[in-house]
C-alpha atoms as a PDB file:
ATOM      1  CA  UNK A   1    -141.909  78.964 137.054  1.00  0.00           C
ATOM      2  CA  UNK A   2    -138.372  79.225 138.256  1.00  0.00           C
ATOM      3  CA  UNK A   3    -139.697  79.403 141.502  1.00  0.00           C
ATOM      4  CA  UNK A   4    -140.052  75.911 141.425  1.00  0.00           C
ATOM      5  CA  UNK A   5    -136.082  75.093 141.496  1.00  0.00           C
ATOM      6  CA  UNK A   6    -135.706  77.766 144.488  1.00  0.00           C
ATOM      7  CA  UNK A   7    -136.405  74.728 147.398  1.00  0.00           C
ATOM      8  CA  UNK A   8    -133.711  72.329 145.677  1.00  0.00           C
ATOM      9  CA  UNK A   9    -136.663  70.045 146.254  1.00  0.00           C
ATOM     10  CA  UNK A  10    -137.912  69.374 142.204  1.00  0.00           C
ATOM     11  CA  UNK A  11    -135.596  67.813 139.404  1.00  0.00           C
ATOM     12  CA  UNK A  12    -135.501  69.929 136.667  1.00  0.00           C
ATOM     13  CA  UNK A  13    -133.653  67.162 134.426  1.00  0.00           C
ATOM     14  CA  UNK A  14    -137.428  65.281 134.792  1.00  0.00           C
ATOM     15  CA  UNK A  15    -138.779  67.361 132.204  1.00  0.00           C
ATOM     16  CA  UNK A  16    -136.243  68.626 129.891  1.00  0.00           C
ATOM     17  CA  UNK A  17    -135.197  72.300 129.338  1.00  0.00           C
ATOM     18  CA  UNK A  18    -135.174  73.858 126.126  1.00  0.00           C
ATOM     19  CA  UNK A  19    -131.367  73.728 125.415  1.00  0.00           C
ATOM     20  CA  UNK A  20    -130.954  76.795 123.150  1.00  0.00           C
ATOM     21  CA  UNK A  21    -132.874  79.323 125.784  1.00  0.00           C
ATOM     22  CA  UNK A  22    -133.397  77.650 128.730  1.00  0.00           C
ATOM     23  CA  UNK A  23    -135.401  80.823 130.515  1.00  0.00           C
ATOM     24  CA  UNK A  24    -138.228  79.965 127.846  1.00  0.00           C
ATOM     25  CA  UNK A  25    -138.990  76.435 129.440  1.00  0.00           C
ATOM     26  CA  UNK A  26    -139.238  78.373 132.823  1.00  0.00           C
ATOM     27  CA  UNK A  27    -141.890  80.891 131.967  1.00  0.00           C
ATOM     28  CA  UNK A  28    -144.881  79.013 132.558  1.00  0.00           C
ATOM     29  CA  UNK A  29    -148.816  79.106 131.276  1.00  0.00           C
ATOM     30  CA  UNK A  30    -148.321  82.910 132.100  1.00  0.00           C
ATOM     31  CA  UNK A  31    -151.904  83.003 133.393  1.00  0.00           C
ATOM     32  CA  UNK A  32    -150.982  85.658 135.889  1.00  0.00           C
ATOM     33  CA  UNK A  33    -148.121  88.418 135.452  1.00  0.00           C
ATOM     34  CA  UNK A  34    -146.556  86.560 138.305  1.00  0.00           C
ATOM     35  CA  UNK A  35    -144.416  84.348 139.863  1.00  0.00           C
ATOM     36  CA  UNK A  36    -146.195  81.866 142.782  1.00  0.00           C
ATOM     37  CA  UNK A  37    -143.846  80.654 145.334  1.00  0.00           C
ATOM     38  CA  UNK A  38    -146.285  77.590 146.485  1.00  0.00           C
ATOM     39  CA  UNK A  39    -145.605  75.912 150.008  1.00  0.00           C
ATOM     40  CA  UNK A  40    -144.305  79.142 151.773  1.00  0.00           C
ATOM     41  CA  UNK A  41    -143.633  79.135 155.197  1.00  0.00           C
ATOM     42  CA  UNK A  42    -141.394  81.346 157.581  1.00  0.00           C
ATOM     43  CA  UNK A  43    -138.244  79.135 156.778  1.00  0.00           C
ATOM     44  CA  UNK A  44    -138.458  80.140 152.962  1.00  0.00           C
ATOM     45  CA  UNK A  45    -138.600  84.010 153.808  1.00  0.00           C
ATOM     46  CA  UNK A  46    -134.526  84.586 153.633  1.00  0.00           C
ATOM     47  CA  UNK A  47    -134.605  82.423 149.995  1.00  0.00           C
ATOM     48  CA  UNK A  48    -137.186  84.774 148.880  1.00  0.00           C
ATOM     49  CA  UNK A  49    -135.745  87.802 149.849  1.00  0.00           C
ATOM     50  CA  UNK A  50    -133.192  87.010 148.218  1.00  0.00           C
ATOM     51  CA  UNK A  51    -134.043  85.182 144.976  1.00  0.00           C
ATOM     52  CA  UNK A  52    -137.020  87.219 144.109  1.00  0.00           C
ATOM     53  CA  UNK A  53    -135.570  90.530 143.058  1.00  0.00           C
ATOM     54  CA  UNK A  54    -134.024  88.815 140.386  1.00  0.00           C
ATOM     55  CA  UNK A  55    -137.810  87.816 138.606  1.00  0.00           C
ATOM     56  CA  UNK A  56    -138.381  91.275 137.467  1.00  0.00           C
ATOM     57  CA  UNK A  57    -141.924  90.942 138.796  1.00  0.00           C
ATOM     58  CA  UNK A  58    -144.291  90.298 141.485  1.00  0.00           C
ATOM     59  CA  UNK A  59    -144.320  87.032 143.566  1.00  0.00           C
ATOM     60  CA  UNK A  60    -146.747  85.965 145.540  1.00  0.00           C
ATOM     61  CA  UNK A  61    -146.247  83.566 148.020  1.00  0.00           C
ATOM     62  CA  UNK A  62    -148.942  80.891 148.940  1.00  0.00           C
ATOM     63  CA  UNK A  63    -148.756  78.996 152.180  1.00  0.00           C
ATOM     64  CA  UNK A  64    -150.572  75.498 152.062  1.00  0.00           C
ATOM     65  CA  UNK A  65    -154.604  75.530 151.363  1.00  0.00           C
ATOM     66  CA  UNK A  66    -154.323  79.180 150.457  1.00  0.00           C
ATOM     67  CA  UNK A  67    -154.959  80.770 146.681  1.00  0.00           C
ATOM     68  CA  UNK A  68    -154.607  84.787 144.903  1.00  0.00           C
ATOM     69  CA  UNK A  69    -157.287  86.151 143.280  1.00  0.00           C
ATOM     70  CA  UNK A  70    -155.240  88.721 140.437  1.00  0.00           C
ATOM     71  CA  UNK A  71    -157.212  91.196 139.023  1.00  0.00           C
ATOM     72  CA  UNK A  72    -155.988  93.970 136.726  1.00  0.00           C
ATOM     73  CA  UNK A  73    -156.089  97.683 138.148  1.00  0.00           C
ATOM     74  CA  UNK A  74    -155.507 100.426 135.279  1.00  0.00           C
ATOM     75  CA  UNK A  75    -154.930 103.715 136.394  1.00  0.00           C
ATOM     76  CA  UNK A  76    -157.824 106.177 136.099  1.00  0.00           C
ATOM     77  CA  UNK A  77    -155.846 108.567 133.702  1.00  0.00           C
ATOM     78  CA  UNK A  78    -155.159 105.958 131.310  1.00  0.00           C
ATOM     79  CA  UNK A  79    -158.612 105.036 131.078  1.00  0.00           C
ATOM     80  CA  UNK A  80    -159.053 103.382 127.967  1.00  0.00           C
ATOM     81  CA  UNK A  81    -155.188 103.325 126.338  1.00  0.00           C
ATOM     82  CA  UNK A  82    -153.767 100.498 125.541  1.00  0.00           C
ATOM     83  CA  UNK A  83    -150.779 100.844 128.366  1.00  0.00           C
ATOM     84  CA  UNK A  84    -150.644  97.135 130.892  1.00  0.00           C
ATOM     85  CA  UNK A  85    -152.197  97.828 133.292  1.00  0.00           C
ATOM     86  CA  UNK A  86    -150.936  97.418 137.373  1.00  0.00           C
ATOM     87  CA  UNK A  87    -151.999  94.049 139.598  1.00  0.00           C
ATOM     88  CA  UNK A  88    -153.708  93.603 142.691  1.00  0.00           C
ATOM     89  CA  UNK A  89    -153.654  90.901 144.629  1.00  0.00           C
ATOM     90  CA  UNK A  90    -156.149  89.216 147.014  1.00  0.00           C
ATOM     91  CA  UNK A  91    -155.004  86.443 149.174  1.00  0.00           C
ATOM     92  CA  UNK A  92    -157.669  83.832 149.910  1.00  0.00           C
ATOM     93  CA  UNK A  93    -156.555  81.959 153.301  1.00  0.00           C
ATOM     94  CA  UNK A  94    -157.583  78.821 154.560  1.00  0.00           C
ATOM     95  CA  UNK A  95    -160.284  78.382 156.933  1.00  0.00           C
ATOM     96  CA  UNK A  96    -158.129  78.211 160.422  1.00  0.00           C
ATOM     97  CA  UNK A  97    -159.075  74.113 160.402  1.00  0.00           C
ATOM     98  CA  UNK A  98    -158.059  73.733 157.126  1.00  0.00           C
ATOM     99  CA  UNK A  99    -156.762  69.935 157.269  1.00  0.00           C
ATOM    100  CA  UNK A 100    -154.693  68.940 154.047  1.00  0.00           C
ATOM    101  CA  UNK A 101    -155.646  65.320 154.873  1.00  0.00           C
ATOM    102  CA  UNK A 102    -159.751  65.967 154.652  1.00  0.00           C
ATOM    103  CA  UNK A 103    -159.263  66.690 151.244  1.00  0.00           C
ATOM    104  CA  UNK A 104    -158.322  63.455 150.518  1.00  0.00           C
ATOM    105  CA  UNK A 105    -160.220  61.652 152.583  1.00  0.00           C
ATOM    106  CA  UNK A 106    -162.776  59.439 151.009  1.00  0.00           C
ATOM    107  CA  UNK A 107    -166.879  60.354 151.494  1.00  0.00           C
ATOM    108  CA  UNK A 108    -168.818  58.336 153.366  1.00  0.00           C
END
């Protein structure tokens, strides 16, 4: 979730931090083992590049209307142990007239 703070654009004094570890109140639902970096766009590739080394995991960035499908991958050889097993990631596009504004635009 500290993703969220990378644009400057979110307060994080809005909802408040827990004080004692503060990296707790960042984590998330942790419904995927990643980090989403919503609203990407070529003008945020330098600030990832450069922020998300630092995560110690994957993120996935998600331009607007797009979504990830995550699925877990274990390794033949393991088969059934009980190591984690590895990601992969599908990225589910928007049609190319995907219009923000249609989707809230009332029916008729």
């Amino acid at each position: 979730a500290s993703t969220a703070l990378w644009k400057g654009w979110d307060d994080p004094t809005i909802v408040p931090l827990e004080l004692e570890n503060p990296s707790e109140s960042l984590k998330g639902m942790q419904i995927l083992p990643c980090s989403i970096f919503p609203h990407y766009d070529a003008r945020w590739e330098a600030l990832v590049k450069e922020k998300s080394p630092t995560l110690g995991h994957d993120c996935v960035m998600l331009r607007d209307g797009a979504g990830v499908l995550a699925r877990p991958m274990m390794p033949p050889s393991l088969g059934s142990s009980k190591a984690a097993p590895s990601w992969d990631y599908a990225m589910l596009e928007p049609p190319e007239d995907y219009n923000p504004a249609v989707l809230n635009a009332s029916p008729d």
